[in-house]
Protein backbone atom coordinates (compact mmCIF):
# COMPACT_ATOMS: atom_id res chain seq x y z
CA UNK A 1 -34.84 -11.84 -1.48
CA UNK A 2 -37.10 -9.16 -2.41
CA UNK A 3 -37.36 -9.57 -6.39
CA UNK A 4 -39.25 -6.55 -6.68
CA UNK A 5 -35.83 -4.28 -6.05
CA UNK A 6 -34.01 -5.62 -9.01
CA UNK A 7 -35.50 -3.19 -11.48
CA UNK A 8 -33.11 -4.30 -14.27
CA UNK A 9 -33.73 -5.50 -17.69
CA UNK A 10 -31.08 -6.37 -19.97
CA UNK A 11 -32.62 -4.48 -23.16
CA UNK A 12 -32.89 -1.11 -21.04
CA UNK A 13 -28.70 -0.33 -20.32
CA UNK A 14 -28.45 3.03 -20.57
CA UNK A 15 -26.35 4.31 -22.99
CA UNK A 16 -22.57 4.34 -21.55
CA UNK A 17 -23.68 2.63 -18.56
CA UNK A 18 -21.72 -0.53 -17.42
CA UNK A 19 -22.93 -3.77 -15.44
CA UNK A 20 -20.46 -3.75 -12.31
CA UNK A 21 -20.04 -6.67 -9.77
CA UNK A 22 -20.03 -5.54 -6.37
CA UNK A 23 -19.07 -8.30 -3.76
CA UNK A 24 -17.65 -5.96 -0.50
CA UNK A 25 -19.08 -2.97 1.19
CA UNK A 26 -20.89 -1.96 -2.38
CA UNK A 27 -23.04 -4.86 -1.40
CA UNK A 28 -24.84 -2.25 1.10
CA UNK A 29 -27.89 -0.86 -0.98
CA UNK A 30 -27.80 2.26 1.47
CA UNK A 31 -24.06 3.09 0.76
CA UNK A 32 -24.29 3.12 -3.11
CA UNK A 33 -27.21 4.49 -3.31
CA UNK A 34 -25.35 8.00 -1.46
CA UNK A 35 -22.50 7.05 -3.40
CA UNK A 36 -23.60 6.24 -7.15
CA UNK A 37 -27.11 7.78 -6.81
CA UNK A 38 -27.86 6.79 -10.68
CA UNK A 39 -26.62 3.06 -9.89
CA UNK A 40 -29.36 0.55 -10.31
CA UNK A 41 -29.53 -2.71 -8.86
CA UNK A 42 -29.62 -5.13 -11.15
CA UNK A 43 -29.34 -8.80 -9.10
CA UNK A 44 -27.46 -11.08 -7.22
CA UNK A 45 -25.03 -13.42 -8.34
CA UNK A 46 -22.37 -15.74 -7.94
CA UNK A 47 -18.91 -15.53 -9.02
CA UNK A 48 -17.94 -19.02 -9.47
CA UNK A 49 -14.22 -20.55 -8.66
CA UNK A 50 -12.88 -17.25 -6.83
CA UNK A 51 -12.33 -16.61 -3.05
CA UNK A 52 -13.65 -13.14 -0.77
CA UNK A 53 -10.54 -12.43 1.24
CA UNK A 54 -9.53 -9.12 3.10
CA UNK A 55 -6.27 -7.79 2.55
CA UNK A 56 -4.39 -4.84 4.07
CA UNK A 57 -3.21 -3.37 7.27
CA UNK A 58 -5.16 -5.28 10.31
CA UNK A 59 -7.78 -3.07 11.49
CA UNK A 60 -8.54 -1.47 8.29
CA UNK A 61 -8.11 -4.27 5.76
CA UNK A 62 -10.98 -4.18 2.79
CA UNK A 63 -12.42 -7.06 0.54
CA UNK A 64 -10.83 -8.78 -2.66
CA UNK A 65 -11.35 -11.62 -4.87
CA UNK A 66 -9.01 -14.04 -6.06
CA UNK A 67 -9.25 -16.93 -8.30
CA UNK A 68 -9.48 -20.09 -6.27
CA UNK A 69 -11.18 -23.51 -7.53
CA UNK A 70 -13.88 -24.46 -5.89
CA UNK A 71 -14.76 -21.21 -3.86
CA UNK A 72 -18.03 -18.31 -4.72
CA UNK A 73 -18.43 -14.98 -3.71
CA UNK A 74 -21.71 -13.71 -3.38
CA UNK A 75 -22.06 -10.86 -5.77
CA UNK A 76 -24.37 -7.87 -6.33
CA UNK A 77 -24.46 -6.18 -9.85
CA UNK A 78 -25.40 -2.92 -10.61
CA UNK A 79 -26.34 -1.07 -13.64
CA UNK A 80 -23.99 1.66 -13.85
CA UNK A 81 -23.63 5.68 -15.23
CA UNK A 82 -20.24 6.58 -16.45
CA UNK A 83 -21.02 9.33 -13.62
CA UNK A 84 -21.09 6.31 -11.02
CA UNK A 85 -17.82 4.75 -12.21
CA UNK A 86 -15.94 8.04 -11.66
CA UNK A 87 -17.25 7.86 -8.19
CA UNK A 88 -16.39 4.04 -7.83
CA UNK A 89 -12.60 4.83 -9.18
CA UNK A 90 -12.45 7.29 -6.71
CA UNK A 91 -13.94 5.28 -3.05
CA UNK A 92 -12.01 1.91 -5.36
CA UNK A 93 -8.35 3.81 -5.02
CA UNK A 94 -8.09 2.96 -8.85
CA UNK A 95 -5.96 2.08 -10.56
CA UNK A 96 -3.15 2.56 -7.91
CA UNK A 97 -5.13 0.60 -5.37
CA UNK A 98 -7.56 -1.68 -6.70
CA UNK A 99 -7.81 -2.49 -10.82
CA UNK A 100 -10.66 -3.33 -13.28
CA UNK A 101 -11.05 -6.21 -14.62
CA UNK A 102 -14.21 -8.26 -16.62
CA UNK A 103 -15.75 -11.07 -15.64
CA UNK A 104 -18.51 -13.45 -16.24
CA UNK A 105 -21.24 -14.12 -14.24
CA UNK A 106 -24.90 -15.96 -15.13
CA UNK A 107 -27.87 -13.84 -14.25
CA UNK A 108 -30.89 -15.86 -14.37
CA UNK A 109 -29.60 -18.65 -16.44
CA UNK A 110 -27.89 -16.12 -18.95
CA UNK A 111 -24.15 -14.82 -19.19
CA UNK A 112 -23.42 -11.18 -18.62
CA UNK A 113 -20.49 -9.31 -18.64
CA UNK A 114 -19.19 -7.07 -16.12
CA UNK A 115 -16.75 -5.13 -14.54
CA UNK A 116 -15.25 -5.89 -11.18
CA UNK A 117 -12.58 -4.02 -8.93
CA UNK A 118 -9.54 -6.41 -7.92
CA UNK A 119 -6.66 -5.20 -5.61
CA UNK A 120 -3.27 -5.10 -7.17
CA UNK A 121 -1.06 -7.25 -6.18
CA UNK A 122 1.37 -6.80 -2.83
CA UNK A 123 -0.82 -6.47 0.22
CA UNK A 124 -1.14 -8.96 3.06
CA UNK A 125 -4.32 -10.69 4.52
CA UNK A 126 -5.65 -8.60 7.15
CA UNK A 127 -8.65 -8.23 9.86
CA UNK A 128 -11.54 -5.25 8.42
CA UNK A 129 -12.58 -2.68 10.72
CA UNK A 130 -16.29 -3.01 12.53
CA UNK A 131 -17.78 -0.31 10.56
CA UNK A 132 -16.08 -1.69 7.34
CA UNK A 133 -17.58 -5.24 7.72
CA UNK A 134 -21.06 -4.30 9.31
CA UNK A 135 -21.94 -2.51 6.03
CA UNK A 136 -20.67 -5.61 3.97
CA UNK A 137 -22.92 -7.54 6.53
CA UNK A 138 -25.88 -5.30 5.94
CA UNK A 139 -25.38 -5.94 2.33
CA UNK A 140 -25.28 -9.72 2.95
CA UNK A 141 -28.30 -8.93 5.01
CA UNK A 142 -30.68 -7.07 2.36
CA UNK A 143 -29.53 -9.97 -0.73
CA UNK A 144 -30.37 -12.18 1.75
CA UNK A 145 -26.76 -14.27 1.22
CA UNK A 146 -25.69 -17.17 3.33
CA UNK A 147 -22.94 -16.07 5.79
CA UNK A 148 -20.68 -19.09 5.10
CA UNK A 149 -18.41 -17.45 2.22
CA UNK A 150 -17.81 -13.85 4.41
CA UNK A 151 -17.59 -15.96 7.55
CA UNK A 152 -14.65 -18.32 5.82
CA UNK A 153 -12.89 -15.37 4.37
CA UNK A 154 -12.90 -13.84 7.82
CA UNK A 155 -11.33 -16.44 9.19
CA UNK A 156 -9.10 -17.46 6.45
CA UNK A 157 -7.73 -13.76 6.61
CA UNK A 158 -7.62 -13.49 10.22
CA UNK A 159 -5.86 -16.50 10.68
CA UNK A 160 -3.15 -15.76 7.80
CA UNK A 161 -2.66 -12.17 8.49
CA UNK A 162 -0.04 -13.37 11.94
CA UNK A 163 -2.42 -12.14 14.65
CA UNK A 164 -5.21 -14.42 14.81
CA UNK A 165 -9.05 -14.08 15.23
CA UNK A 166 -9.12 -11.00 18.01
């Protein structure tokens, strides 16, 4: 991973700005920067015991995390302008769609704070659209993730959602 693109320091947070954990298609550098052009990168992480799944109708399904022992999503946070969360409520569908939550990640060695979206309850595994899932692959791409945890929740939510891998 290029280090030199996480321009974050803890001790500059602007003030009202927010650490947010991205883990879907606000993994894709390119997107949030058109989206949230006052978001900065601030580093990957993991969040630790909870699962990437896609849930939705099949077709146009879109990423979620859920606890689950054992399982890590590969996770992108983002230094954040109050300006940038209105934008993120409004792409997140929140809070009808997806909600906020905290959670707490280790950056470097240290604990940080931050705020994720989760989808509410009451939607069924389903497959992503291409366009949908090549910009969370671009995003893998540019943090330089392993493939493993997207490729598992793929198939986890493929194979759950009644019509199988297509």
């Amino acid at each position: 991973m290029n280090q030199e693109l996480w321009r974050y320091s803890m001790n500059k947070t602007g003030k009202g700005n927010k650490i947010y954990l991205a883990y879907g298609s606000n993994l894709n550098l390119r997107q949030m920067g058109i989206r949230c052009p006052y978001a900065v990168p601030v580093g990957p992480v993991e969040l630790r015991d909870s699962r990437l799944l896609f849930r939705g109708h099949n077709g146009s399904a879109v990423a979620t995390v859920e606890p689950e022992a054992g399982f890590t999503v590969p996770s992108l946070l983002w230094e954040i302008t109050p300006r940038d969360e209105e934008a993120l409520d409004r792409y997140e569908g929140w809070p009808s769609f997806y909600h906020k939550e905290t959670v707490s990640v280790k950056l470097n060695g240290k604990p940080v704070d931050a705020m994720i979206y989760i989808m509410n309850d009451g939607y069924p595994l389903g497959k992503p659209g291409k366009t949908y899932l090549d910009t969370i692959l671009e995003g893998y791409g540019a943090a330089a993730f392993q493939l493993a945890p997207l490729e598992e929740a793929l198939n986890h939510s493929y194979t759950n959602s009644g019509g199988g891998v297509s």
